[in-house]
N, C-alpha and C. Protein backbone atom coordinates (compact mmCIF):
# COMPACT_ATOMS: atom_id res chain seq x y z
N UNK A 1 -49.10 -2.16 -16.07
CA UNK A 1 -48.70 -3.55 -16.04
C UNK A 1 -49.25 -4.14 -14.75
N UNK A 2 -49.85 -5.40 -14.97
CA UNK A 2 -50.63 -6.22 -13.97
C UNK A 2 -49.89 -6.70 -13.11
N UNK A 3 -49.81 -7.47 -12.45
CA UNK A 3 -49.10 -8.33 -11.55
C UNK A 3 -49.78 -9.54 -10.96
N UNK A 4 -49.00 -10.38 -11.59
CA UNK A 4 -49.67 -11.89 -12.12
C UNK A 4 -49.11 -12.96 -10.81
N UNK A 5 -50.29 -13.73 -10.41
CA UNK A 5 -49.69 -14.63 -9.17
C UNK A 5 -48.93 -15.83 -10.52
N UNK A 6 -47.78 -16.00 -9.52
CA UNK A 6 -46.94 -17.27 -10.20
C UNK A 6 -47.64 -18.53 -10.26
N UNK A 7 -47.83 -19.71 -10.79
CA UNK A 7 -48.63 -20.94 -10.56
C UNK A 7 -46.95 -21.50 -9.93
N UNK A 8 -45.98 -20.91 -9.88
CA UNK A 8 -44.92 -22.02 -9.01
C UNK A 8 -44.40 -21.32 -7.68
N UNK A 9 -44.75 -20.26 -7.25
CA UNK A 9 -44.27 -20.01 -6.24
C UNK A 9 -42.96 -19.17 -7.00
N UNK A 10 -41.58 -19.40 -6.26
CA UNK A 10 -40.50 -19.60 -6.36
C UNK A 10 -39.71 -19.58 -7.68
N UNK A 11 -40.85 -20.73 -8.39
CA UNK A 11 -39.77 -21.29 -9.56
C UNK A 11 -39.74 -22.83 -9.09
N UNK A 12 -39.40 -23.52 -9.97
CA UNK A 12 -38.66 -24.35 -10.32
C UNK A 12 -37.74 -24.78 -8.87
N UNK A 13 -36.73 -24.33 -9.05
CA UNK A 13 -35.75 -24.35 -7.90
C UNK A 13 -36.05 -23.90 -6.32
N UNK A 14 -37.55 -23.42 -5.95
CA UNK A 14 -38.24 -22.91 -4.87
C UNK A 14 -37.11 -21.85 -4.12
N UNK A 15 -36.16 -21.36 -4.94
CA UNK A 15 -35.59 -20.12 -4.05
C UNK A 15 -35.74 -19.09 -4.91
N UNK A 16 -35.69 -18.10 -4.09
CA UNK A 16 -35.68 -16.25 -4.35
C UNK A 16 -34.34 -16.04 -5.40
N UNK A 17 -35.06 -16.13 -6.66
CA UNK A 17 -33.99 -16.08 -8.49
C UNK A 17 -33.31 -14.59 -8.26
N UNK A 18 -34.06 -14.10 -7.49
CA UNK A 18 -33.52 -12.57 -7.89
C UNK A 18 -32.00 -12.43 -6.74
N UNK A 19 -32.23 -13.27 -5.70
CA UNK A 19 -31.18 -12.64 -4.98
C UNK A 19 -30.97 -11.38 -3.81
N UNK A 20 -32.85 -10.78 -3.91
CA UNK A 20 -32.74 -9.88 -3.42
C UNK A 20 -33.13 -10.09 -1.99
N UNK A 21 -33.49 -11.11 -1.81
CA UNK A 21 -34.49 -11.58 -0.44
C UNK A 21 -36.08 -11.01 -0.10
N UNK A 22 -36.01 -10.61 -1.65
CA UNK A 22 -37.80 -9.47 -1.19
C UNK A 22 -38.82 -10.12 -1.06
N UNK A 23 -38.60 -11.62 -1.10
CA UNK A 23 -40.37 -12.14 -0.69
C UNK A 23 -40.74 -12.94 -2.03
N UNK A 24 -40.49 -12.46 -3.08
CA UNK A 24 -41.35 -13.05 -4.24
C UNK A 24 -41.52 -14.05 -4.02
N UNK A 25 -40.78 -14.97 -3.45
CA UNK A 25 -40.95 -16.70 -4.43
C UNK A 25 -41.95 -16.93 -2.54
N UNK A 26 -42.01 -16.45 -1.78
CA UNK A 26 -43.53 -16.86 -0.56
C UNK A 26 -44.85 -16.09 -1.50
N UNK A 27 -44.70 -14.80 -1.45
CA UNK A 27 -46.12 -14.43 -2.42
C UNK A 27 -46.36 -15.15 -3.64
N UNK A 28 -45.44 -15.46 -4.49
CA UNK A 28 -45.59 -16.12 -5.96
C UNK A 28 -46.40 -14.69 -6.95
N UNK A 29 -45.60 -13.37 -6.51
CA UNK A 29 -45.80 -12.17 -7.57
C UNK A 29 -44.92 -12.16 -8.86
N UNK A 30 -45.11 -12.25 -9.65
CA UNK A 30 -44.18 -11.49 -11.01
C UNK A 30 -44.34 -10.63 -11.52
N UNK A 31 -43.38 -10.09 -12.38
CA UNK A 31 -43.45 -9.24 -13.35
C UNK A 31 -44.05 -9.35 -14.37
N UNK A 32 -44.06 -10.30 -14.79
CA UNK A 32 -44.54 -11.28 -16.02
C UNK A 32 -46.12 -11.30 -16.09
N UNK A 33 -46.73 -10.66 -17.25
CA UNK A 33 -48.55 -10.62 -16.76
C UNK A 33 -49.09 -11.36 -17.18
N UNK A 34 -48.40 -12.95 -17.15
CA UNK A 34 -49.47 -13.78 -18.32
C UNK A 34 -48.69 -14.85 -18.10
N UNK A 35 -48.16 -14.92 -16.70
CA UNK A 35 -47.79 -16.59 -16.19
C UNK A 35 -48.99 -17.56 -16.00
N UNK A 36 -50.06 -17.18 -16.06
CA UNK A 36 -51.11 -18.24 -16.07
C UNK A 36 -51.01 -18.91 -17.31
N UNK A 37 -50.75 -18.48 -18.44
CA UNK A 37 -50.33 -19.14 -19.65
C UNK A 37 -49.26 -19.65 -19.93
N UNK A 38 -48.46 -18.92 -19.80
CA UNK A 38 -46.94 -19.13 -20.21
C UNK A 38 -46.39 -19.93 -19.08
N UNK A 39 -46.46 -20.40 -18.02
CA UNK A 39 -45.45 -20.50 -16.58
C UNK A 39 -44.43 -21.56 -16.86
N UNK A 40 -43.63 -21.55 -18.22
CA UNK A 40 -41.95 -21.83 -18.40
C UNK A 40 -41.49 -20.76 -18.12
N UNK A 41 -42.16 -19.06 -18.18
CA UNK A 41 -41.58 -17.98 -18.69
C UNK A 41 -40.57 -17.95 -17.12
N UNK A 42 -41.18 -18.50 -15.79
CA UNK A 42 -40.21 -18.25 -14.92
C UNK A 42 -40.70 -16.82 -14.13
N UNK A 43 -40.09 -16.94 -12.83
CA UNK A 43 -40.02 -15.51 -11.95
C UNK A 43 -39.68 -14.29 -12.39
N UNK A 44 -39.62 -12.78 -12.57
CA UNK A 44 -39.41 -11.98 -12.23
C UNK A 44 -39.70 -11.39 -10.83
N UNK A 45 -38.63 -10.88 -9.64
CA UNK A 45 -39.39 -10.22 -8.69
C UNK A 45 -40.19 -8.62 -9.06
N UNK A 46 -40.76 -8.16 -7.72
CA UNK A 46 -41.60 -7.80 -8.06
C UNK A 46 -41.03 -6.21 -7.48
N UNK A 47 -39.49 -6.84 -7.01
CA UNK A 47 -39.38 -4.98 -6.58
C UNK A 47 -38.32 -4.44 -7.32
N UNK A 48 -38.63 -2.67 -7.00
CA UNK A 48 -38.95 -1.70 -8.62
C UNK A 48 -37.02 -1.88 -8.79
N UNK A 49 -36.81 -2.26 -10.23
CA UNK A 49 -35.58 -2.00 -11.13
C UNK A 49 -34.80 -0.44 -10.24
N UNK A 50 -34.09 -0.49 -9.89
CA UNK A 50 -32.99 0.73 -9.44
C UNK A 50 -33.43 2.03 -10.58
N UNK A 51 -33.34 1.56 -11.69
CA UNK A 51 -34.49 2.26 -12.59
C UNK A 51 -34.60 2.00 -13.91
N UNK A 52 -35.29 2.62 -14.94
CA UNK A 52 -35.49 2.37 -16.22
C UNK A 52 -34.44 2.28 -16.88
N UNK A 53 -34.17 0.86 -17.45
CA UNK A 53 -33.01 0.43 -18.15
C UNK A 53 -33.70 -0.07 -19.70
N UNK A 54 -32.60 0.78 -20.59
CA UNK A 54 -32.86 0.78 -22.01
C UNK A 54 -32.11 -0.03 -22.35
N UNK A 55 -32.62 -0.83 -23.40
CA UNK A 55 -32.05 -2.02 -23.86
C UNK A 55 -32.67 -1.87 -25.66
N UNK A 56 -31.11 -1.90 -26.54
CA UNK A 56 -31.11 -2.36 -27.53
C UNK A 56 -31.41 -4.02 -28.10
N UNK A 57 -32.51 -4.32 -28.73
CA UNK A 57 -32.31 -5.56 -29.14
C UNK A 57 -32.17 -5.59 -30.68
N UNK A 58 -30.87 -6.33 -31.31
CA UNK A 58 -30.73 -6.27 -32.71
C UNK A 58 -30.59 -7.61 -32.99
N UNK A 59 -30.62 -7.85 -34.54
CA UNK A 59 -30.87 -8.94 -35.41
C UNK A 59 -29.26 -8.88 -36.62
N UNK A 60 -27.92 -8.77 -36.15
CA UNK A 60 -27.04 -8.85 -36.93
C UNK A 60 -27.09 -9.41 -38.23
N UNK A 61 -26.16 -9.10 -39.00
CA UNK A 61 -26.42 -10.04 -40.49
C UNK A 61 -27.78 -10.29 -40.98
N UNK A 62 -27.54 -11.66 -41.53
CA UNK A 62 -28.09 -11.83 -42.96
C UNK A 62 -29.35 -13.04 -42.38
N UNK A 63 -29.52 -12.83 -41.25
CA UNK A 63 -30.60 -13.59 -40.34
C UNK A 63 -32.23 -13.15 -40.62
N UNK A 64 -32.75 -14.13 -41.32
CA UNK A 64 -34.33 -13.56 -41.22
C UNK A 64 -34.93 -14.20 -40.50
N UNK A 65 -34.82 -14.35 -39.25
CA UNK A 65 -35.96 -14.89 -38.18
C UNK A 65 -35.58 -13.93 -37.40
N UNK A 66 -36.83 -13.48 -37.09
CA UNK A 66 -36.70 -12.81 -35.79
C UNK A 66 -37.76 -13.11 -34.70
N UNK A 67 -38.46 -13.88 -34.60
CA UNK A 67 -39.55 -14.36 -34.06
C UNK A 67 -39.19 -13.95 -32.28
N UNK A 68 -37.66 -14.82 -32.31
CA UNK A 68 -37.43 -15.13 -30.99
C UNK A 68 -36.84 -13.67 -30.35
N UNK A 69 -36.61 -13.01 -31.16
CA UNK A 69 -36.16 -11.53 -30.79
C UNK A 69 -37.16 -10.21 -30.62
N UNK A 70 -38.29 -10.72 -31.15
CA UNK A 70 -39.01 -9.88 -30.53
C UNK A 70 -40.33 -10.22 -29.57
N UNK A 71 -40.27 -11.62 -29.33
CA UNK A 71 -40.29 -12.30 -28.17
C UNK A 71 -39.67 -11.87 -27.05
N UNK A 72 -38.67 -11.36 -26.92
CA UNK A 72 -37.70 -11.11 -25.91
C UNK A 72 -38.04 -9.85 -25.76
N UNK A 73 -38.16 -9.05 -26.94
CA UNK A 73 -38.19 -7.55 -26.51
C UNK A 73 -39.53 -7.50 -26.01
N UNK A 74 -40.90 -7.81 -26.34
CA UNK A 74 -42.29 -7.66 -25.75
C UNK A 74 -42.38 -8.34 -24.09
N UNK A 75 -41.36 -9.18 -24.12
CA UNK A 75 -41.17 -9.68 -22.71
C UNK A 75 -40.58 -8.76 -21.79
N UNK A 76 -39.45 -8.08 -21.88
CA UNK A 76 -38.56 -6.72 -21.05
C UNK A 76 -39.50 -6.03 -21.37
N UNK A 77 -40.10 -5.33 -22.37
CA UNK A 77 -41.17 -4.57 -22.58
C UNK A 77 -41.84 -4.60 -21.29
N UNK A 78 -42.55 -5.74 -21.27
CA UNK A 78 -43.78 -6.15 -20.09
C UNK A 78 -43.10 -5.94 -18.77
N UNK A 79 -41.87 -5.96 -18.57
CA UNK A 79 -41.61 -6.26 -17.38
C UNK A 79 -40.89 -5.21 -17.30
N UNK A 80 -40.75 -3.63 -17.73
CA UNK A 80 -40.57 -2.43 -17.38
C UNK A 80 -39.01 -2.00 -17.78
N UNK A 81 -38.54 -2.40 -18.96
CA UNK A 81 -37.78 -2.20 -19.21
C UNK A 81 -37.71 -1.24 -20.68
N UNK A 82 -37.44 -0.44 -21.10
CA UNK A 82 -37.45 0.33 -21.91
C UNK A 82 -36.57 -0.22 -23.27
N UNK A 83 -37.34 -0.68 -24.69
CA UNK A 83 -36.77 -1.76 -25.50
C UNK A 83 -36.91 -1.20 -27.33
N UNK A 84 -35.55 -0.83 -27.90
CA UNK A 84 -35.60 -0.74 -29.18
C UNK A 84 -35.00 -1.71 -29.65
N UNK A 85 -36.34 -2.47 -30.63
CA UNK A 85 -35.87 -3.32 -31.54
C UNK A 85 -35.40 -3.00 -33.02
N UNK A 86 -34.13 -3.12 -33.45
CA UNK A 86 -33.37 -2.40 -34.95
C UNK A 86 -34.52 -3.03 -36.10
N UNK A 87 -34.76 -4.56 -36.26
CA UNK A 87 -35.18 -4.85 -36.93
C UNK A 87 -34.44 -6.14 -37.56
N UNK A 88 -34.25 -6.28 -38.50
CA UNK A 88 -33.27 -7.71 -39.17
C UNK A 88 -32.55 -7.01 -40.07
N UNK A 89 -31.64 -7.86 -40.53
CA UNK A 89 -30.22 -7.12 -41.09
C UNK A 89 -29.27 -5.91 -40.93
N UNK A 90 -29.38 -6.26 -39.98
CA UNK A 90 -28.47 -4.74 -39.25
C UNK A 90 -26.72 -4.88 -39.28
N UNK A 91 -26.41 -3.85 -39.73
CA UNK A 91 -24.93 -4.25 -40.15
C UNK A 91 -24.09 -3.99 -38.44
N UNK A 92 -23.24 -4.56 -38.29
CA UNK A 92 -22.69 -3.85 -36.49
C UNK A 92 -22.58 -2.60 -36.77
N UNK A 93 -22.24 -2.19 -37.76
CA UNK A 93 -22.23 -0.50 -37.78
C UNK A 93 -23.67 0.35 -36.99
N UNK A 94 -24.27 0.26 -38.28
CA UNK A 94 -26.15 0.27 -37.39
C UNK A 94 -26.36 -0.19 -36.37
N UNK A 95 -26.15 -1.29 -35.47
CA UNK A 95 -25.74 -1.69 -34.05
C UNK A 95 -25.69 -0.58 -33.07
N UNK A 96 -24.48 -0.55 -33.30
CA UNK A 96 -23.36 -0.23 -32.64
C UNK A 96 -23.77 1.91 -32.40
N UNK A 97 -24.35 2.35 -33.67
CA UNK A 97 -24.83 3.90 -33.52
C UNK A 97 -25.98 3.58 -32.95
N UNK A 98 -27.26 2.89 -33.07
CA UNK A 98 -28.13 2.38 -32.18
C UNK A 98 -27.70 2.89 -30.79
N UNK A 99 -26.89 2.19 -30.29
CA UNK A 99 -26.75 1.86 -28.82
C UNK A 99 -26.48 3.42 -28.45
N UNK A 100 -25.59 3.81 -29.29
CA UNK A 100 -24.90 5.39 -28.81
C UNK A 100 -25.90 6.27 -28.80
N UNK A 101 -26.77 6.18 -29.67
CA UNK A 101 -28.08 7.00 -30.15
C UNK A 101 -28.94 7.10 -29.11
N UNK A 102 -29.30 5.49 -28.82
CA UNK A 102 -30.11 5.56 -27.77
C UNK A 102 -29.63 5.39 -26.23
N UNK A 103 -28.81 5.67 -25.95
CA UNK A 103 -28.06 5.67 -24.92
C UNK A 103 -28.50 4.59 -24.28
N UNK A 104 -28.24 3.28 -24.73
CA UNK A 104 -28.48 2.13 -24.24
C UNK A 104 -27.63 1.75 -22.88
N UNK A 105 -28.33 1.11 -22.33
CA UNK A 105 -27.86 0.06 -21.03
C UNK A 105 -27.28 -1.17 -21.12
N UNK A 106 -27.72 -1.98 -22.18
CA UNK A 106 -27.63 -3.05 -22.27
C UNK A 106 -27.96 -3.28 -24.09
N UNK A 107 -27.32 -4.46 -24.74
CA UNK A 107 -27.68 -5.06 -26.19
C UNK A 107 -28.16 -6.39 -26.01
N UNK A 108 -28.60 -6.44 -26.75
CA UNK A 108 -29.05 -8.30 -26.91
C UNK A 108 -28.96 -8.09 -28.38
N UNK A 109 -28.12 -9.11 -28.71
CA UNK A 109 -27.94 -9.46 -29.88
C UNK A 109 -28.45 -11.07 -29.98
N UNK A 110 -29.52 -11.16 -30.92
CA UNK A 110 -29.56 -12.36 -31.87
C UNK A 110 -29.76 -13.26 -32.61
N UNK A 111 -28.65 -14.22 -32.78
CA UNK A 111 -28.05 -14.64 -34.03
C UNK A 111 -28.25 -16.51 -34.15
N UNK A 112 -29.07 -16.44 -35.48
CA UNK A 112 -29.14 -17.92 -35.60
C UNK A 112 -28.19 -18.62 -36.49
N UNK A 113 -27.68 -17.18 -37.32
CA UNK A 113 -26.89 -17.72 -38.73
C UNK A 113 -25.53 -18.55 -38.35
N UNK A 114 -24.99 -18.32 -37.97
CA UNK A 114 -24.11 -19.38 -37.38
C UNK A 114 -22.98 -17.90 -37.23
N UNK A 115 -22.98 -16.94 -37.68
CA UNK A 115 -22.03 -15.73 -37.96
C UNK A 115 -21.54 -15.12 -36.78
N UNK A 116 -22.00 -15.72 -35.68
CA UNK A 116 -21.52 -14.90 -34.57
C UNK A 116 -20.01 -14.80 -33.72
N UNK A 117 -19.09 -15.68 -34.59
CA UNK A 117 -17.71 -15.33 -34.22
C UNK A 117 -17.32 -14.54 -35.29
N UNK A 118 -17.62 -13.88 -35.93
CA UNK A 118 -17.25 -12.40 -36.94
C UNK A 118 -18.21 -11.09 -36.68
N UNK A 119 -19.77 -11.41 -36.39
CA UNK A 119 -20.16 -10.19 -36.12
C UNK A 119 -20.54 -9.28 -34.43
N UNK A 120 -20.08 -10.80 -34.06
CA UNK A 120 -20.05 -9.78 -32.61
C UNK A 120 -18.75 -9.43 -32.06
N UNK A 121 -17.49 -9.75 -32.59
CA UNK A 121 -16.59 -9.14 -32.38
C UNK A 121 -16.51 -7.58 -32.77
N UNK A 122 -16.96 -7.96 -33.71
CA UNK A 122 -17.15 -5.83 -34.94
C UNK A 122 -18.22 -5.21 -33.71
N UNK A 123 -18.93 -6.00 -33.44
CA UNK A 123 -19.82 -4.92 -32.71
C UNK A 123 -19.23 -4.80 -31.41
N UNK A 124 -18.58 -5.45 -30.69
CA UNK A 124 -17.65 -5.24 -29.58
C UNK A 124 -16.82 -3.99 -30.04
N UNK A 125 -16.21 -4.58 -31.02
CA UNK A 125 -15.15 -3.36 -30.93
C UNK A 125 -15.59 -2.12 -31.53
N UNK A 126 -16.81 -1.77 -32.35
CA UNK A 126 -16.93 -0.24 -32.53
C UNK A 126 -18.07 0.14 -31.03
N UNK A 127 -18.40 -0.75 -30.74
CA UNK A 127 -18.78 0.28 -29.21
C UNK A 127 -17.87 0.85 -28.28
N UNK A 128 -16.34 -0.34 -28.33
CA UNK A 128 -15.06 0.42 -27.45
C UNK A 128 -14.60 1.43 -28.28
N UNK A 129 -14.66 1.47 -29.68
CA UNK A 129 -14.58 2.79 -30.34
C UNK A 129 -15.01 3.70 -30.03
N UNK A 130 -16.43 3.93 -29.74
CA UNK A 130 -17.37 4.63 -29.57
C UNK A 130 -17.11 5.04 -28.23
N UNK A 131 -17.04 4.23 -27.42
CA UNK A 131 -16.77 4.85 -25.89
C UNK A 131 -18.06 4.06 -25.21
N UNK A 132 -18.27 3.30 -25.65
CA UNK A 132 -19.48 2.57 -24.95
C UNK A 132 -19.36 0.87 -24.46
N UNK A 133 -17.93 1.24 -23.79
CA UNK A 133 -17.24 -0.50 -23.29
C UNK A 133 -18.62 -0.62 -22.02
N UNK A 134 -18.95 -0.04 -21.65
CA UNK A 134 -19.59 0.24 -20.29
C UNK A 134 -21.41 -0.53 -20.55
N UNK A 135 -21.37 -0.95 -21.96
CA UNK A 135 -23.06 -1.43 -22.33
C UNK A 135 -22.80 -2.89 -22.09
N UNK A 136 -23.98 -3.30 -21.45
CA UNK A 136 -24.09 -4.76 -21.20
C UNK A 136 -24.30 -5.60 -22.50
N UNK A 137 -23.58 -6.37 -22.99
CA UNK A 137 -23.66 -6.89 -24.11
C UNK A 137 -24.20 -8.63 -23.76
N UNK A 138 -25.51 -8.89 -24.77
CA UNK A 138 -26.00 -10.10 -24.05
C UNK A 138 -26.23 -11.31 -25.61
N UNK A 139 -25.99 -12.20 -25.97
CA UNK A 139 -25.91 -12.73 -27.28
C UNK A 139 -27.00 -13.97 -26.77
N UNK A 140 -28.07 -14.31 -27.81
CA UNK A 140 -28.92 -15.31 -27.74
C UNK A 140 -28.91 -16.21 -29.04
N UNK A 141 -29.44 -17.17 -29.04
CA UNK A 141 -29.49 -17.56 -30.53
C UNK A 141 -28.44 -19.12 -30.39
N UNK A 142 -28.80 -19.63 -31.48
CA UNK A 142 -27.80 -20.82 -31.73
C UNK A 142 -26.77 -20.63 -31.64
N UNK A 143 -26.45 -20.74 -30.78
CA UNK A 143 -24.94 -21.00 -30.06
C UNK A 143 -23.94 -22.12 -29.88
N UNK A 144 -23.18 -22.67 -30.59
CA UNK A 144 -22.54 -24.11 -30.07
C UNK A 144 -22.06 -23.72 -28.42
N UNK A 145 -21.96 -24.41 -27.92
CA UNK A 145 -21.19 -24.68 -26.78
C UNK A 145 -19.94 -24.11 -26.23
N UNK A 146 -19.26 -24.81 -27.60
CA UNK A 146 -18.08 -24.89 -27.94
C UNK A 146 -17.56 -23.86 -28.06
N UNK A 147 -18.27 -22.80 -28.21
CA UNK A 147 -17.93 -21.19 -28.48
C UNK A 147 -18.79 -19.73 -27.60
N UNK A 148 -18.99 -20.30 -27.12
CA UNK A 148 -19.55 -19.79 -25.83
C UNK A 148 -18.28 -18.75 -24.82
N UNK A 149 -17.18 -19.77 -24.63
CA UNK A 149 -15.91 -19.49 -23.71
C UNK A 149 -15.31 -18.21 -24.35
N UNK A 150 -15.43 -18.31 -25.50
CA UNK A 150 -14.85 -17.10 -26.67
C UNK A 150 -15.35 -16.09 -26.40
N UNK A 151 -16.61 -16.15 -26.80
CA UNK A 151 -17.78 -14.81 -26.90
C UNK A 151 -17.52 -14.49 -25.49
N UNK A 152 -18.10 -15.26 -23.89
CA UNK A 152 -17.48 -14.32 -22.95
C UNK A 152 -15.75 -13.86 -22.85
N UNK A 153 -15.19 -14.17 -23.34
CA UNK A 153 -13.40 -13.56 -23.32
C UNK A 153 -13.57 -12.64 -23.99
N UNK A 154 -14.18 -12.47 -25.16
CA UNK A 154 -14.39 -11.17 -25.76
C UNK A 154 -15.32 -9.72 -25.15
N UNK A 155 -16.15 -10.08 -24.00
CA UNK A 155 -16.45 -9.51 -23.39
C UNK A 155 -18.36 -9.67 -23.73
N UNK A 156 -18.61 -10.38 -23.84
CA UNK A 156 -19.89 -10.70 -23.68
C UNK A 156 -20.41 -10.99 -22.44
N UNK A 157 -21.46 -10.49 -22.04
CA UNK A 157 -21.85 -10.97 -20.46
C UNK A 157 -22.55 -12.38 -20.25
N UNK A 158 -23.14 -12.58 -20.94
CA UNK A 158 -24.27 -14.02 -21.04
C UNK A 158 -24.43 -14.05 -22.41
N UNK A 159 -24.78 -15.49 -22.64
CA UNK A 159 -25.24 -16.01 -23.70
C UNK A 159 -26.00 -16.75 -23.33
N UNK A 160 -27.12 -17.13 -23.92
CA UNK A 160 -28.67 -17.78 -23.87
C UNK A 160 -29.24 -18.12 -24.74
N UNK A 161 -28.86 -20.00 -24.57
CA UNK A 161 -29.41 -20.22 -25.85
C UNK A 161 -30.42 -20.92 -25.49
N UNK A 162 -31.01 -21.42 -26.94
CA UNK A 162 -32.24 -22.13 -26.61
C UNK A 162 -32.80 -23.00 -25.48
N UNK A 163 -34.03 -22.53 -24.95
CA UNK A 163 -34.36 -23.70 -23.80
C UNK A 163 -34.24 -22.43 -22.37
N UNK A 164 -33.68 -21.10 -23.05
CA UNK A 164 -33.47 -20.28 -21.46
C UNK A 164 -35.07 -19.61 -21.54
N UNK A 165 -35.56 -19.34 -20.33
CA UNK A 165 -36.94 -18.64 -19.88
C UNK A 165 -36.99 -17.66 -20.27
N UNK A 166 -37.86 -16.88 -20.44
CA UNK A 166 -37.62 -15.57 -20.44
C UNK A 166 -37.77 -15.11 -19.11
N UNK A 167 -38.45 -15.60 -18.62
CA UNK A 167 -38.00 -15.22 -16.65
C UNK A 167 -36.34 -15.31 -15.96
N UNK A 168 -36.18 -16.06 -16.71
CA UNK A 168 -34.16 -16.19 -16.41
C UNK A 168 -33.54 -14.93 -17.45
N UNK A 169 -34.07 -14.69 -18.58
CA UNK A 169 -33.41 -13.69 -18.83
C UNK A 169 -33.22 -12.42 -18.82
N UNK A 170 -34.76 -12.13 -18.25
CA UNK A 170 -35.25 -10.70 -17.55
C UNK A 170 -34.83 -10.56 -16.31
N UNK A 171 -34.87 -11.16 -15.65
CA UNK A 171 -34.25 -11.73 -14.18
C UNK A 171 -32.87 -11.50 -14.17
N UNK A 172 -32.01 -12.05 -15.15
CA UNK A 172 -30.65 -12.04 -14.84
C UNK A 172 -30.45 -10.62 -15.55
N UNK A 173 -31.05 -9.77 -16.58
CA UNK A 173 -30.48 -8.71 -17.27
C UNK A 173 -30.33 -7.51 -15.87
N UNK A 174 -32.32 -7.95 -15.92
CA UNK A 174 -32.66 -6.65 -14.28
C UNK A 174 -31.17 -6.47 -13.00
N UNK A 175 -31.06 -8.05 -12.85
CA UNK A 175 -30.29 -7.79 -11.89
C UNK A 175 -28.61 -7.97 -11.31
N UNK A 176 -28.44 -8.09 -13.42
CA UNK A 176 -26.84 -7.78 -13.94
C UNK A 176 -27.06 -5.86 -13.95
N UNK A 177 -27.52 -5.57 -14.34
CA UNK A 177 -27.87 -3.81 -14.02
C UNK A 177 -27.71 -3.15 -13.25
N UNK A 178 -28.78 -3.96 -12.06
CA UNK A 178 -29.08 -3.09 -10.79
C UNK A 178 -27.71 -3.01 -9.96
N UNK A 179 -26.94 -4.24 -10.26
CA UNK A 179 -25.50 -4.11 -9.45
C UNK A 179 -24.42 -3.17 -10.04
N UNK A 180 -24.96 -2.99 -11.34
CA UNK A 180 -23.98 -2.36 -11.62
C UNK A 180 -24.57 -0.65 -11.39
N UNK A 181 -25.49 -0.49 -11.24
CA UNK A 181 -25.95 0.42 -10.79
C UNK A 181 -25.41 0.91 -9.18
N UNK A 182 -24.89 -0.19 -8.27
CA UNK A 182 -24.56 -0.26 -7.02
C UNK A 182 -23.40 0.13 -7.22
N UNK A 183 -22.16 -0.01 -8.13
CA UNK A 183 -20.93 -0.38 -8.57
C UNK A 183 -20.63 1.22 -9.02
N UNK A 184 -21.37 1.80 -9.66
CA UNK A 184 -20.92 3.42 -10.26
C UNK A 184 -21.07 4.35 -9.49
């Protein structure tokens, strides 16, 4: 993986996204190898992940788009993150052994069908079944607003809906991780 000068520096907001104080946003380095094209995609810094974090990305229900989901996964892909995509129609059951299977770090679930106050609860709760309260659970997709407050009470970490970077969401997964990596 290359390492691509930023065309913004910083970002947007001209401060250091990551939090770490390492310099990125004065060099204008990313993670990202193809900000000369893309540069909505946003910052990644450029220093190394605490380490290789596996990330489930699934397509719940009865949803046939997946465009934007494996968008996301070729993006963590690129930016050194280790990424199984289930595919579309995945029941939370299939989910949920996914994650255990692959001894995931983190999920991204998502969901355009509107279904996501019934199927991400099931998948919440057979991972606390499972013994896997401890996976970062991340929901994208058409989201009202309005239901947002829910999904985190239920224990969702972020939700990201349309209009988020993929530099904000690699950015915030990397370095929802790395702390918790500090934390165990």
């Amino acid at each position: 993986m290359g390492l691509a000068p930023s065309p913004s520096g910083a970002g947007a907001s001209g401060r250091d996204p990551c939090g770490q104080r390492c310099g990125h946003g004065a060099t204008g380095v990313s993670r990202w190898p193809s900000l000369e094209r893309w540069p909505s995609w946003g910052v990644l810094c450029w220093h190394p992940m605490e380490r290789t974090y596996r990330v489930v990305v699934a397509k719940p229900g009865l949803d046939g788009h997946d465009r934007g989901a494996k968008v996301i996964a070729r993006a963590l892909r690129d930016a050194g993150f280790e990424v199984v995509y289930t595919g579309l129609h995945q029941t939370p059951e299939q989910i949920a052994q996914a994650v255990v299977q692959e001894d995931a770090d983190a999920l991204g679930l998502s969901l355009l069908s509107g279904a996501h106050k019934v199927l991400v609860p099931r998948v919440l709760d057979l991972l606390a079944e499972a013994g896997r309260e401890d996976v970062t659970v991340v929901v994208g997709g058409i989201i009202p607003d309005a239901d947002i407050p829910d999904l985190e009470a239920m224990g969702v970490a972020r939700v990201f809906t349309p209009g988020a970077s993929l530099g904000e969401i690699g950015s915030w997964l990397e370095a929802t991780l790395d702390a918790r990596e500090h934390t165990a």
